[in-house]
Protein backbone atom coordinates (compact mmCIF):
# COMPACT_ATOMS: atom_id res chain seq x y z
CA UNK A 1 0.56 -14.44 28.77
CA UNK A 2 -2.58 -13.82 26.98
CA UNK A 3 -1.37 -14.12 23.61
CA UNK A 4 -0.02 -17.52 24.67
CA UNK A 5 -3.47 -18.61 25.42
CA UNK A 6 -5.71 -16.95 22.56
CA UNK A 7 -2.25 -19.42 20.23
CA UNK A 8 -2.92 -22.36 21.45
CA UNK A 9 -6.62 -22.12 21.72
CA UNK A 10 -6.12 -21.41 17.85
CA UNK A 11 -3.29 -24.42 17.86
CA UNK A 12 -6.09 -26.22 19.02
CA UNK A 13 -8.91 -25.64 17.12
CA UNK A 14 -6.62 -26.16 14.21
CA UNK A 15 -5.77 -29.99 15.11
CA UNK A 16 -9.61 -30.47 15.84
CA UNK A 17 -11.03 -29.41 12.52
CA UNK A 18 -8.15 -31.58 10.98
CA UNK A 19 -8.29 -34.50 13.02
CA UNK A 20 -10.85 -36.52 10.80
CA UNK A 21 -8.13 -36.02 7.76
CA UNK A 22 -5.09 -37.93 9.38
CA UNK A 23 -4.06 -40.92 8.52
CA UNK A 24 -3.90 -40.41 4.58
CA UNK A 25 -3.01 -43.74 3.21
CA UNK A 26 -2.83 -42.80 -0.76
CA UNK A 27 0.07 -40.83 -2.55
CA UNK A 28 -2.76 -38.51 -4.45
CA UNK A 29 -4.75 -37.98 -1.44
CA UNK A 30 -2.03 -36.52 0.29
CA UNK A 31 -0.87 -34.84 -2.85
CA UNK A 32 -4.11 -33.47 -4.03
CA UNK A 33 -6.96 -34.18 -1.82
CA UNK A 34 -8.40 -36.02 -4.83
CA UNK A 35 -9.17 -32.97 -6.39
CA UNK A 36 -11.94 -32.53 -3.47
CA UNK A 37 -11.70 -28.30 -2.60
CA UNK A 38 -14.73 -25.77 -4.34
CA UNK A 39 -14.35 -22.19 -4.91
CA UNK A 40 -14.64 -20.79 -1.58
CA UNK A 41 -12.18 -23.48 -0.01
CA UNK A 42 -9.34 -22.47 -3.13
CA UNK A 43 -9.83 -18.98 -2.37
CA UNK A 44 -9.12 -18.87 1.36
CA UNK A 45 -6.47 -21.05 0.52
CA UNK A 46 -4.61 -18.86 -1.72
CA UNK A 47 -5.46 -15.94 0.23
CA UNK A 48 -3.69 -17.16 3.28
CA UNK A 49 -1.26 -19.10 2.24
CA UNK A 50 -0.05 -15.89 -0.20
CA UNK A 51 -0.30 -13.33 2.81
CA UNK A 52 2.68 -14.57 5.04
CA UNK A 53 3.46 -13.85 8.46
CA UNK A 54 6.18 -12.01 8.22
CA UNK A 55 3.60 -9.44 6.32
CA UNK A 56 3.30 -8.32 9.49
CA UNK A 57 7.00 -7.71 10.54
CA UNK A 58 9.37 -8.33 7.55
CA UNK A 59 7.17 -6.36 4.86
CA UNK A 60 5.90 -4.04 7.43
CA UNK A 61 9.37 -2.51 6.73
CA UNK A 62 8.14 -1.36 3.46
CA UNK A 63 4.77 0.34 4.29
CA UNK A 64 5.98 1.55 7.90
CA UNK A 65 9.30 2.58 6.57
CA UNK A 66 8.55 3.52 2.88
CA UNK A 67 5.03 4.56 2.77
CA UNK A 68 3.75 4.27 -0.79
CA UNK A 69 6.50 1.76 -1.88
CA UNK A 70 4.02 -0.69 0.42
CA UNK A 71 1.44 -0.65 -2.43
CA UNK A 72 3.45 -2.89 -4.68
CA UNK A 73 2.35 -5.55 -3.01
CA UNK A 74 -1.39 -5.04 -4.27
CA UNK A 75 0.03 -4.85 -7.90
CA UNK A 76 1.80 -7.58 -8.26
CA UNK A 77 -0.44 -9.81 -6.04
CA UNK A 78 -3.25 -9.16 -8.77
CA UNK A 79 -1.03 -9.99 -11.97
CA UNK A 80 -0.02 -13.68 -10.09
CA UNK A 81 -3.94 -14.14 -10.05
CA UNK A 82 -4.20 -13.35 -13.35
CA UNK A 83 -1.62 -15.64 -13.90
CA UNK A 84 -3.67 -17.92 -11.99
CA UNK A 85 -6.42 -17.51 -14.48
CA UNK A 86 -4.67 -17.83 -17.74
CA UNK A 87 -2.83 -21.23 -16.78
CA UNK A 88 -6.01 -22.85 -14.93
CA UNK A 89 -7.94 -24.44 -18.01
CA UNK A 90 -5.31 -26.75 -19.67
CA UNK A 91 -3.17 -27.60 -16.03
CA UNK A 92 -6.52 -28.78 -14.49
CA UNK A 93 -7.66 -30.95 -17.50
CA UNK A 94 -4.34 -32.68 -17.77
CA UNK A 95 -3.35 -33.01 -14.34
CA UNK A 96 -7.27 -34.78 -13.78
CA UNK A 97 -6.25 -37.30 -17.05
CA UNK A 98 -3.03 -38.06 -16.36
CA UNK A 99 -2.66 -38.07 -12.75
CA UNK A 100 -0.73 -35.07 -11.59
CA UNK A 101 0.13 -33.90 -8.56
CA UNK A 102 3.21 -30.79 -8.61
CA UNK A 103 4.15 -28.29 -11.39
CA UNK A 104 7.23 -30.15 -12.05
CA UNK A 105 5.15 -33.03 -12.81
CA UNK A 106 2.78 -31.23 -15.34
CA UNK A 107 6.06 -29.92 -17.13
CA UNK A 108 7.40 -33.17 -17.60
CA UNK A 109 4.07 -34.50 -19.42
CA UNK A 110 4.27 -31.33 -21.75
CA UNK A 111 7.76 -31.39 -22.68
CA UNK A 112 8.27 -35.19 -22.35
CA UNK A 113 11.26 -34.80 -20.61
CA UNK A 114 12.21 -36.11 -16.66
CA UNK A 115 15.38 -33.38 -16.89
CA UNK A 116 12.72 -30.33 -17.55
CA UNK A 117 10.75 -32.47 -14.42
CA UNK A 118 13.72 -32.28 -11.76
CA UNK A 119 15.22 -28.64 -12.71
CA UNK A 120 11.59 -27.58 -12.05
CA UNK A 121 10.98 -29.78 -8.87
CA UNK A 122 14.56 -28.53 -7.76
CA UNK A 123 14.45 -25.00 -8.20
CA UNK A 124 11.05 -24.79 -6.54
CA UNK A 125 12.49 -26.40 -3.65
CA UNK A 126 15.29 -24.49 -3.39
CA UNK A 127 13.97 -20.59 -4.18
CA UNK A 128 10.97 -21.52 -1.79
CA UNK A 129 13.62 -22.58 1.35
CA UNK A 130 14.24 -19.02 2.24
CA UNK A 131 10.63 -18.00 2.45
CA UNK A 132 9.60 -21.16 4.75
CA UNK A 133 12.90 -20.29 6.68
CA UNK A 134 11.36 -16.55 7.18
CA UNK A 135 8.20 -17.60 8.09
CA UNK A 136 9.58 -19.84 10.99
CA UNK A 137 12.09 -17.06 12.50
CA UNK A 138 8.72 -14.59 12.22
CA UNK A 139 6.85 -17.55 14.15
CA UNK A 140 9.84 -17.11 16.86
CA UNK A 141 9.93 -13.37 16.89
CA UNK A 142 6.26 -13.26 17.45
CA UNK A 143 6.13 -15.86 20.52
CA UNK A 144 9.27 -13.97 21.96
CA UNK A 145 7.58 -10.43 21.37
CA UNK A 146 3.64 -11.54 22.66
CA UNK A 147 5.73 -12.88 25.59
CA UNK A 148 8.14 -10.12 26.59
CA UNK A 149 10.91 -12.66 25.74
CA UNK A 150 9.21 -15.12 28.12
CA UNK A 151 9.63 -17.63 25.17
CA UNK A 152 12.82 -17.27 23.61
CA UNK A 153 12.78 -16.68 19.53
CA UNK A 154 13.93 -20.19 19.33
CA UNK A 155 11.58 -22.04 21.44
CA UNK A 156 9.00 -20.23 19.60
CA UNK A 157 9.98 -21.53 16.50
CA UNK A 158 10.21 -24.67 17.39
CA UNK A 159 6.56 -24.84 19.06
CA UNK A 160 5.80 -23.50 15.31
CA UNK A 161 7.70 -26.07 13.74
CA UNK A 162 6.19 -29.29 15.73
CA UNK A 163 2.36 -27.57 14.55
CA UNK A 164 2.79 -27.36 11.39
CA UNK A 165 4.85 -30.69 10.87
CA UNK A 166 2.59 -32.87 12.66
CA UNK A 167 -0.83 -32.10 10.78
CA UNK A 168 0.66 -31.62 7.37
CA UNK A 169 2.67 -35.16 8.04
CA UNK A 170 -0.99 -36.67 8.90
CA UNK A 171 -3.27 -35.49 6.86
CA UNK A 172 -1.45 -33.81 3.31
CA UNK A 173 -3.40 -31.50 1.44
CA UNK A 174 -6.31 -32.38 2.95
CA UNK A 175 -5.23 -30.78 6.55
CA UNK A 176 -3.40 -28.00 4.49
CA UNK A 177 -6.92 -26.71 3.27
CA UNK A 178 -9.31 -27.38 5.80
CA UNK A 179 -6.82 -25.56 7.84
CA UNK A 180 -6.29 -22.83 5.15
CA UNK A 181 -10.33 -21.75 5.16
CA UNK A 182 -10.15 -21.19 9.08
CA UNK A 183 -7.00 -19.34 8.77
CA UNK A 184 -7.66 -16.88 5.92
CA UNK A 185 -11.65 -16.80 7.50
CA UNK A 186 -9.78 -15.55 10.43
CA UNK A 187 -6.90 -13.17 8.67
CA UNK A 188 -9.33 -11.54 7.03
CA UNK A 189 -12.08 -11.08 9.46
CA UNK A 190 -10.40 -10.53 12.57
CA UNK A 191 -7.23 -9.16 11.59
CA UNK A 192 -8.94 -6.17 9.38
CA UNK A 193 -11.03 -5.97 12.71
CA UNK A 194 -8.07 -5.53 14.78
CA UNK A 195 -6.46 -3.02 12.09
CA UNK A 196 -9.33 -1.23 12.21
CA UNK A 197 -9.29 -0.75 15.88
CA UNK A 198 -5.87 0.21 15.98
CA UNK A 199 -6.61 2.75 13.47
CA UNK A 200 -9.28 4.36 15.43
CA UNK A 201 -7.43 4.11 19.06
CA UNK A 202 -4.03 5.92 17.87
CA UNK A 203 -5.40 8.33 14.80
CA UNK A 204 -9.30 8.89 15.18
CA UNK A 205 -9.84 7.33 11.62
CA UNK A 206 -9.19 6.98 8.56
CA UNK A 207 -9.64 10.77 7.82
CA UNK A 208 -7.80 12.17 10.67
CA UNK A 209 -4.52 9.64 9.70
CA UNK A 210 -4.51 10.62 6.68
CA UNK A 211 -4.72 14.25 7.22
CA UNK A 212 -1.72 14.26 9.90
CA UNK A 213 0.20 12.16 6.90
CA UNK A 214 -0.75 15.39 4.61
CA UNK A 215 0.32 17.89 6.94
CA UNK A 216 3.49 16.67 8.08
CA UNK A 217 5.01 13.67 6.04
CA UNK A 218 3.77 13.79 2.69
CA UNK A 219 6.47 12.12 1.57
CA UNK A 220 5.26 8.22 2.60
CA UNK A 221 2.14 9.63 0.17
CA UNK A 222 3.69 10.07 -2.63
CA UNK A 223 6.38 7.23 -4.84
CA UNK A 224 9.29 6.57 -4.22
CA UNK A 225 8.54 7.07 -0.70
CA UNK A 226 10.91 8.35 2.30
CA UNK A 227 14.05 7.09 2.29
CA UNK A 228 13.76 5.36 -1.01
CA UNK A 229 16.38 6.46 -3.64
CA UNK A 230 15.34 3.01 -6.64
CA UNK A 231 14.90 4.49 -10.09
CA UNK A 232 11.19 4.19 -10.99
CA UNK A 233 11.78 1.07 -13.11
CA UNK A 234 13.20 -0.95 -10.09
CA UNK A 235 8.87 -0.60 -8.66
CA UNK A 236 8.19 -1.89 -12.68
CA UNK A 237 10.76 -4.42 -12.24
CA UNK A 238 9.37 -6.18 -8.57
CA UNK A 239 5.86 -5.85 -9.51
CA UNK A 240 6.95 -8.36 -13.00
CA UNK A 241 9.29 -10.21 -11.46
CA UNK A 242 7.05 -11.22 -8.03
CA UNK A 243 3.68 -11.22 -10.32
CA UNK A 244 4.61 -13.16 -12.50
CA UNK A 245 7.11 -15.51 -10.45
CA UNK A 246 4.65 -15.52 -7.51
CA UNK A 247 2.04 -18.08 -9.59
CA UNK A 248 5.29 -20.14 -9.94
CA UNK A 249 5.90 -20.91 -6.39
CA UNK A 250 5.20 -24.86 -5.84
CA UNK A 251 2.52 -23.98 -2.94
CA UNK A 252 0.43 -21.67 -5.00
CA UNK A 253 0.54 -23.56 -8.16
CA UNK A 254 -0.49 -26.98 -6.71
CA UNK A 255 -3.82 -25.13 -5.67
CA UNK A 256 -5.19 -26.27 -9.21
CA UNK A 257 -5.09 -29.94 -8.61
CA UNK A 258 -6.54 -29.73 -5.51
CA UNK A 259 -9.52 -28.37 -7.01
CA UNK A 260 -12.80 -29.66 -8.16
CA UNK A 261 -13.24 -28.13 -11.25
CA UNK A 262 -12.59 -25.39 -13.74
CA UNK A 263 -14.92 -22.87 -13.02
CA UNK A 264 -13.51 -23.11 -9.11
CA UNK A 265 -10.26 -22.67 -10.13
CA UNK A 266 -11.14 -19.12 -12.37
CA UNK A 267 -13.74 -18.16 -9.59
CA UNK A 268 -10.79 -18.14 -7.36
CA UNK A 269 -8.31 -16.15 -9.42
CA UNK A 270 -11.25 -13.70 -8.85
CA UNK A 271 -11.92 -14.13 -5.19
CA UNK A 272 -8.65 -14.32 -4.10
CA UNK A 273 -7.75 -10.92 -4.73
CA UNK A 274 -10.63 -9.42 -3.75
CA UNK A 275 -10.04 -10.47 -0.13
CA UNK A 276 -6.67 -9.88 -0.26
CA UNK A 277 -6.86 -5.96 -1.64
CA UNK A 278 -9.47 -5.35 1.55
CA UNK A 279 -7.44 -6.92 3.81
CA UNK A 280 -3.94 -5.05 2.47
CA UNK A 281 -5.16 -2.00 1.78
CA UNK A 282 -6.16 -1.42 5.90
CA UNK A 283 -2.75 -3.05 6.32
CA UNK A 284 -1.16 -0.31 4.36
CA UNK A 285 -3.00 2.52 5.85
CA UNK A 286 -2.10 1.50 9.15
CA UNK A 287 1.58 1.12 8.28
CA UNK A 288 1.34 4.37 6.63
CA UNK A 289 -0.35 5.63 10.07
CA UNK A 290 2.05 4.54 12.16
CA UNK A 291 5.00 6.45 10.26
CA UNK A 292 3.83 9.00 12.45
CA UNK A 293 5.17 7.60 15.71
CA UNK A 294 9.31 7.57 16.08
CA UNK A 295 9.45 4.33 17.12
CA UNK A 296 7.60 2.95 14.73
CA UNK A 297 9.94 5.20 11.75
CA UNK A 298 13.27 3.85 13.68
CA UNK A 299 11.88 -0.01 13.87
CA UNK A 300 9.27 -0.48 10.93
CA UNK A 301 9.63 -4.23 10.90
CA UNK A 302 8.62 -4.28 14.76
CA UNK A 303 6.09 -1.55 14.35
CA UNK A 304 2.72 -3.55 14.03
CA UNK A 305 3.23 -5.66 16.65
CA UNK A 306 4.53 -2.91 19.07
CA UNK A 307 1.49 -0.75 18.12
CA UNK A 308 -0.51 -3.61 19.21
CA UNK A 309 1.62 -4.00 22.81
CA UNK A 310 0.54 -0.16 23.05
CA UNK A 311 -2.88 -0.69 22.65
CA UNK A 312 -3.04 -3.90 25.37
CA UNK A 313 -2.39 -6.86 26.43
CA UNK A 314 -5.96 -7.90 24.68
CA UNK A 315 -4.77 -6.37 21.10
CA UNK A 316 -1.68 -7.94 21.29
CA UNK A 317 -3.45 -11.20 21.75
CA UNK A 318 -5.42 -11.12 18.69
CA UNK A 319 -2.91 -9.64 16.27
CA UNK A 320 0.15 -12.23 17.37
CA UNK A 321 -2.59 -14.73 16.61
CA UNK A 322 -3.49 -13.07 13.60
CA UNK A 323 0.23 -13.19 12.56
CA UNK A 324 0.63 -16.80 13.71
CA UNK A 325 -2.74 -17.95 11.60
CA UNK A 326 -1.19 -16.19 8.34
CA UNK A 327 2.31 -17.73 8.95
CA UNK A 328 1.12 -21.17 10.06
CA UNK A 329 -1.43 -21.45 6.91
CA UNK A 330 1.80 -20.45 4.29
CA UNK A 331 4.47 -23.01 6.26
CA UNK A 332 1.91 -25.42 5.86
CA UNK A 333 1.26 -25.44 2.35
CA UNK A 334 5.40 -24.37 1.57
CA UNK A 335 5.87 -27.80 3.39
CA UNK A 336 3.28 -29.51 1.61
CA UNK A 337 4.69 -28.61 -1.72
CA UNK A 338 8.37 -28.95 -1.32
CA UNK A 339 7.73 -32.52 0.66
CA UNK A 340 4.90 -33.73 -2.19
CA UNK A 341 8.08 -32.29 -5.27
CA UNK A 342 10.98 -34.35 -3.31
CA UNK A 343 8.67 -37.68 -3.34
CA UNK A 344 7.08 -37.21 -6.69
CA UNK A 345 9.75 -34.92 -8.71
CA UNK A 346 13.40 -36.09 -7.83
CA UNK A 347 12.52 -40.01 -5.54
CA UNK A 348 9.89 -40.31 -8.46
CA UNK A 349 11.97 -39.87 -10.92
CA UNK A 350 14.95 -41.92 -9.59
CA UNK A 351 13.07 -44.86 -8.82
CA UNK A 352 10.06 -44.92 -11.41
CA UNK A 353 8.18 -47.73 -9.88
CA UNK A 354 8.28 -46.55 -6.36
CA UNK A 355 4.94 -47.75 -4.58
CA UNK A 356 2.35 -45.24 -3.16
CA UNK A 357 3.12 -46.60 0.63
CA UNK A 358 6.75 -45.32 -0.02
CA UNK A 359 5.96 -42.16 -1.67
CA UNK A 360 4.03 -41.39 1.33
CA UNK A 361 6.74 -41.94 3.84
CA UNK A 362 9.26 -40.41 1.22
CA UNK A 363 7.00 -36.96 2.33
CA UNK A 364 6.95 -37.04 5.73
CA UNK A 365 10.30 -38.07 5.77
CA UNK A 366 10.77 -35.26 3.85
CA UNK A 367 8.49 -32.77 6.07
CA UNK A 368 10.76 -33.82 9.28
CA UNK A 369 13.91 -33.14 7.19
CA UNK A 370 12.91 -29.69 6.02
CA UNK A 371 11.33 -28.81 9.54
CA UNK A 372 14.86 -30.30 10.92
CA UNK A 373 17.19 -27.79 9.05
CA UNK A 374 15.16 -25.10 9.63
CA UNK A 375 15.74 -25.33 12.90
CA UNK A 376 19.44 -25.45 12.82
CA UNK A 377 19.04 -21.89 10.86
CA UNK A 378 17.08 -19.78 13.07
CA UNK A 379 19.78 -17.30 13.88
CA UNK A 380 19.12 -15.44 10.58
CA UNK A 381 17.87 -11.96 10.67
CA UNK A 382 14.49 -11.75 9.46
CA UNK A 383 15.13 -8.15 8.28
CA UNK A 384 18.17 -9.16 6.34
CA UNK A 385 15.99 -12.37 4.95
CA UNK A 386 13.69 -11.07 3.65
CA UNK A 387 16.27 -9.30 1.61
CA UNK A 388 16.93 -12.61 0.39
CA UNK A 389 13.45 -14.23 0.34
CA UNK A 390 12.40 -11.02 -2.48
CA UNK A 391 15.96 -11.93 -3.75
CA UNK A 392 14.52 -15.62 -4.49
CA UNK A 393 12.21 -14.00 -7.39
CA UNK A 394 14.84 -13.25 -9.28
CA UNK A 395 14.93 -17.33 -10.07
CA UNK A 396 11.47 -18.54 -9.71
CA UNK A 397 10.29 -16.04 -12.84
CA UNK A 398 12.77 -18.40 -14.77
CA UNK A 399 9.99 -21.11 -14.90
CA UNK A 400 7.22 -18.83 -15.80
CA UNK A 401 8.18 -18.43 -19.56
CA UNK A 402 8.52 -22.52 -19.45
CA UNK A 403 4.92 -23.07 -18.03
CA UNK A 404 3.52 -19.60 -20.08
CA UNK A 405 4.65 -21.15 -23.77
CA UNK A 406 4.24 -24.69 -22.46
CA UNK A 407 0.27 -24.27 -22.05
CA UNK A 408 -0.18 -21.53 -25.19
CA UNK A 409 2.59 -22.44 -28.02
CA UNK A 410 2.28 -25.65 -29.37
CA UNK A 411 5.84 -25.73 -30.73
CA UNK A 412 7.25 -24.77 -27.33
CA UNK A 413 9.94 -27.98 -26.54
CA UNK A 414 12.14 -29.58 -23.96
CA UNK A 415 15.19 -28.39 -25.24
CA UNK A 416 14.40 -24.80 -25.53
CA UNK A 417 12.89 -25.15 -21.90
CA UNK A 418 15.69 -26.74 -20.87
CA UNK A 419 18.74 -24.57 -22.38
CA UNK A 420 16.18 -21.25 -20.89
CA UNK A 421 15.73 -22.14 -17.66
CA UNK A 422 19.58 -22.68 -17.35
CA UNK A 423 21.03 -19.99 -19.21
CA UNK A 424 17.93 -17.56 -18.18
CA UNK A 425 18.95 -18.40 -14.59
CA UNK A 426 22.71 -17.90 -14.85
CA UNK A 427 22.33 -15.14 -16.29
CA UNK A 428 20.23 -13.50 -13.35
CA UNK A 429 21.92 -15.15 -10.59
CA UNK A 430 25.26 -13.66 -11.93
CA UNK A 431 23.67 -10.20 -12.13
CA UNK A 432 22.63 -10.60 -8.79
CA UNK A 433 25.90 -11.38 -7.02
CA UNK A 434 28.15 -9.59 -8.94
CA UNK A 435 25.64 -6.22 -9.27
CA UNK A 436 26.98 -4.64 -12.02
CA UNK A 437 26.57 -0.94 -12.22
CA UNK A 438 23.79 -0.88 -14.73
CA UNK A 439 21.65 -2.28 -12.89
CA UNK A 440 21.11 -0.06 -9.70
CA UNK A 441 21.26 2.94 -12.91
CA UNK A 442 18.93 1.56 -15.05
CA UNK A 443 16.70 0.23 -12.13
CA UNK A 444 15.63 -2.99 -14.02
CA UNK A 445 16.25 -6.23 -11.76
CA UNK A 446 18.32 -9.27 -12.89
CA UNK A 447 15.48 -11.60 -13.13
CA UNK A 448 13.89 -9.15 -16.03
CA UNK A 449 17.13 -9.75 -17.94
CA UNK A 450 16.58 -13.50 -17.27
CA UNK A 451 13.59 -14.08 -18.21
CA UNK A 452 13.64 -12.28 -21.61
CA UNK A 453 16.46 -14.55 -22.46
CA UNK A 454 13.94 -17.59 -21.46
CA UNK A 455 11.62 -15.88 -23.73
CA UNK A 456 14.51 -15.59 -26.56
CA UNK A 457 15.41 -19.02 -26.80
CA UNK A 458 12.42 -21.04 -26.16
CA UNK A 459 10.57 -19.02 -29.11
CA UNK A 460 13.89 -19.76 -31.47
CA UNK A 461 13.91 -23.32 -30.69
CA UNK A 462 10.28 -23.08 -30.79
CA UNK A 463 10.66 -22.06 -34.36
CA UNK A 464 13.40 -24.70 -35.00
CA UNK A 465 11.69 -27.32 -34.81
CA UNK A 466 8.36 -28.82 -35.88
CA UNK A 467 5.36 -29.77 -32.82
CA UNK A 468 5.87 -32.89 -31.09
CA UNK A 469 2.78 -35.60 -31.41
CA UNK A 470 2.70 -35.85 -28.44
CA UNK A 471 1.95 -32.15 -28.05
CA UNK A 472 -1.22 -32.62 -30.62
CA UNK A 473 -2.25 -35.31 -28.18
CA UNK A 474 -2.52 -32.62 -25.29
CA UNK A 475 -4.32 -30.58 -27.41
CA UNK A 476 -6.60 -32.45 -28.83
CA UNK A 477 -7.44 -33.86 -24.45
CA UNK A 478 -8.26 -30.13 -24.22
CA UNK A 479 -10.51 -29.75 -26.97
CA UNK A 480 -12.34 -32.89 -25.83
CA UNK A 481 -12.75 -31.83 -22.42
CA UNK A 482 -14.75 -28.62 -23.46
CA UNK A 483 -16.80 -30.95 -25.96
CA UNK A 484 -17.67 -32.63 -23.21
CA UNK A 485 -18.62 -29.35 -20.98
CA UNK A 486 -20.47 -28.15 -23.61
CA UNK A 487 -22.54 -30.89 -24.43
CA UNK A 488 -22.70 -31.20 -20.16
CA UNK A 489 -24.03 -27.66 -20.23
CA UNK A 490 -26.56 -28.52 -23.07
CA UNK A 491 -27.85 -31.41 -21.50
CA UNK A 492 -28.77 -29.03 -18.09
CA UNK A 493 -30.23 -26.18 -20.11
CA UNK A 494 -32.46 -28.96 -22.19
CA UNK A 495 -33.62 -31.64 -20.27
CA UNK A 496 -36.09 -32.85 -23.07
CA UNK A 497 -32.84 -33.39 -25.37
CA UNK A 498 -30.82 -35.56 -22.95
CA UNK A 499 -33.89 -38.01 -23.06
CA UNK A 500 -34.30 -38.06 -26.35
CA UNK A 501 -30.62 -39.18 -26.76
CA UNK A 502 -30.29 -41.41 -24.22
CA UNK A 503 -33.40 -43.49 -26.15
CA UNK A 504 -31.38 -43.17 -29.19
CA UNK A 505 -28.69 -45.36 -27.24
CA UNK A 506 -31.17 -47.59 -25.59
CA UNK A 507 -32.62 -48.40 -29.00
């Protein structure tokens, strides 16, 4: 019953450091925080809310089970911060002008069009259920497993559910991020802690693991991995598809307008991965590590948290709250998101005057709705989920070519956004159920053949058809924004000139 205690000690330290954040009254306070988070706050946020829980039982399938095939993750988690990077500048300058608070929203102001706005907002939504769905079950399977089945899976989940519901419902993204730098503060310090110590216990090091790997399964050290029979384009084809679609999840993407500036948003896309390479890279060499143990090759998703049961009651303690802090701190901002698109991206855009009081409730209507159905679904496998969950970037990437050419092409329009995202995402939802040959030969996923067909037709519209004003307008905010930074970082650098201007006003 330790690992029930060390929980809700960590339950509770959670509502305490959030408590002076209930009680949001405004729809862009609990939206955006007002824009109030620096660098360090952004970067813990992204960090944990991009590592989830099931990391430690769902994808532990890959680097227990696979070996090297694990590594992906590190690839494909550095191209969505670079993706980070490359849409920060013009997202945060227009969403501080004109008010924004989701991705769908920022869309709509490009491309002028409330369709562009709700097939956005929807499809965020909807390819981001099955990974909020996964994190609750791994919430459940990691009460029932710290408990010896104590706490049922169920029961678990629920306790899970309630958490997160209640201080996202208070306190919006405000609660989300204060939250978020305890968490990833404590995935990242304690959890590589607790990896390391695992290491040590079962393998004598680093050096003695890896020899024992050498020496009798060199397979997990080498690509594709044990077990793994993909063609080498199907590792190209995940690390696109996820990289690229990963920036694209609601969650992540609403990161920007919660920050304070700029340079905190850019810092991050640095930071972020940083922290998250040290902290994955001991996660994968322990995976790897524990290939060595039969148990651990005949259950990889159970593997981590079984090694920890091995090692005592006291290890299990800390890692099942590791796992909980990583899962809680990506529900939270999942539900966040997807509660902050239904108010502002599909109520929003059905009633247009709706007030701020009713946007608000609209939310955490919305929150107790999502946290509602969840519930009703928690007899799905996690191991065949997460099947699914990878599945969902197949869809997601179908927005990246609409947000890509929406921030860098001026002649980029709604009707090329709008005629890619749905034809882009028919196409790779069809490849995807029906599975024709080619693509288990060729190794290329569906969503690569969708989203060069976004590509396709948004640049021949594109070309179609000349730039919008309104698009010249957007451009020309940008241009005056870094007039205005420039002149800001002028006026630091040379004191003496700022006076001598602002006497030039006075007289």
């Amino acid at each position: 019953m330790l690992s029930i205690i060390f929980i809700s000690i960590f339950f509770i330290i959670i509502f305490l450091i959030n408590a002076k954040n209930f009680g949001v009254k405004s729809f862009d306070e609990y939206a955006t925080a007002r824009g109030s988070f620096g660098v360090i706050a952004i970067s813990l946020a992204v960090f944990s809310t991009w590592y989830v829980g099931a990391t430690f039982t769902a994808f532990a399938g890959y680097s227990v089970g696979y070996g090297f095939m694990g590594m992906y993750v590190l690839s494909y988690a550095t191209l969505t911060m670079l993706s980070l990077y490359l849409v920060a500048e013009k997202s945060y300058i227009w969403g501080k002008k004109y008010h924004i608070s989701t991705q769908a929203e920022l869309m709509d102001l490009r491309y002028k069009s409330k369709a562009v706005r709700v097939i956005v907002g929807v499809a965020g939504v909807a390819f981001t259920a099955p990974w909020l769905l996964m994190e609750w079950i791994t919430q459940g399977f990691v009460f029932s497993y710290a408990t010896g089945g104590t706490i049922s899976p169920v029961i678990g989940m629920l306790i899970g559910i309630v958490v997160v519901l209640a201080y996202v419902s208070f306190g919006g993204m405000k609660s989300v991020i204060t939250a978020n730098i305890f968490q990833g503060a404590f995935m990242f310090f304690v959890g590589i802690t607790v990896m390391f110590y695992m290491i040590f216990k079962f393998f004598g090091g680093f050096n003695e693991g890896m020899a024992t790997l050498v020496q009798k399964y060199p397979e997990t050290l080498t690509f594709p991995g044990p077990g793994w029979e993909m063609p080498t384009a199907f590792w190209t084809s995940i690390i696109i598809t996820s990289g690229l679609g990963g920036f694209m999840w609601p969650w992540v993407f609403n990161k920007i307008f919660a920050s304070d500036s700029i340079r905190s948003i850019k810092q991050s896309a640095l930071i972020a991965p940083i922290i998250g390479a040290v902290f994955y890279v001991v996660f994968q060499f322990l995976g790897n590590f524990l290939y060595i143990f039969e148990t651990a090759r005949m259950n990889p998703e159970e593997a981590f948290l079984w090694a920890a049961a091995e090692a005592g009651p006291l290890v299990m303690a800390v890692l099942s709250t590791v796992v909980m802090a990583t899962s809680i701190a990506t529900v939270s901002g999942i539900i966040q998101a997807m509660s902050t698109s239904i108010s502002r991206d599909v109520a929003g855009v059905i009633k247009r005057d709706i007030s701020e009081k009713s946007a608000i409730t609209i939310a955490r209507i919305s929150v107790v709705a999502i946290g509602t159905i969840c519930a009703f679904m928690a007899t799905v496998d996690v191991g065949a989920l997460i099947n699914i969950a990878l599945l969902t970037y197949q869809g997601i990437i179908m927005i990246f070519p609409v947000v890509l050419l929406g921030l860098y092409w001026k002649r980029a329009n709604k009707e090329g956004a709008l005629v890619g995202m749905i034809v882009g995402t028919i196409i790779s939802m069809s490849l995807t159920v029906m599975n024709p040959s080619f693509i288990g030969s060729l190794g290329w996923t569906p969503g690569v053949y969708g989203l060069i067909t976004v590509f396709v037709i948004m640049i021949i519209y594109g070309a179609a058809k000349p730039v919008e004003q309104h698009v010249e307008q957007l451009w020309t905010d940008v241009e005056d924004a870094r007039t205005t930074k420039r002149k800001k970082i002028f006026a630091a650098k040379n004191p003496e000139a700022e006076t001598v201007i602002l006497s030039e006003k006075i007289k």
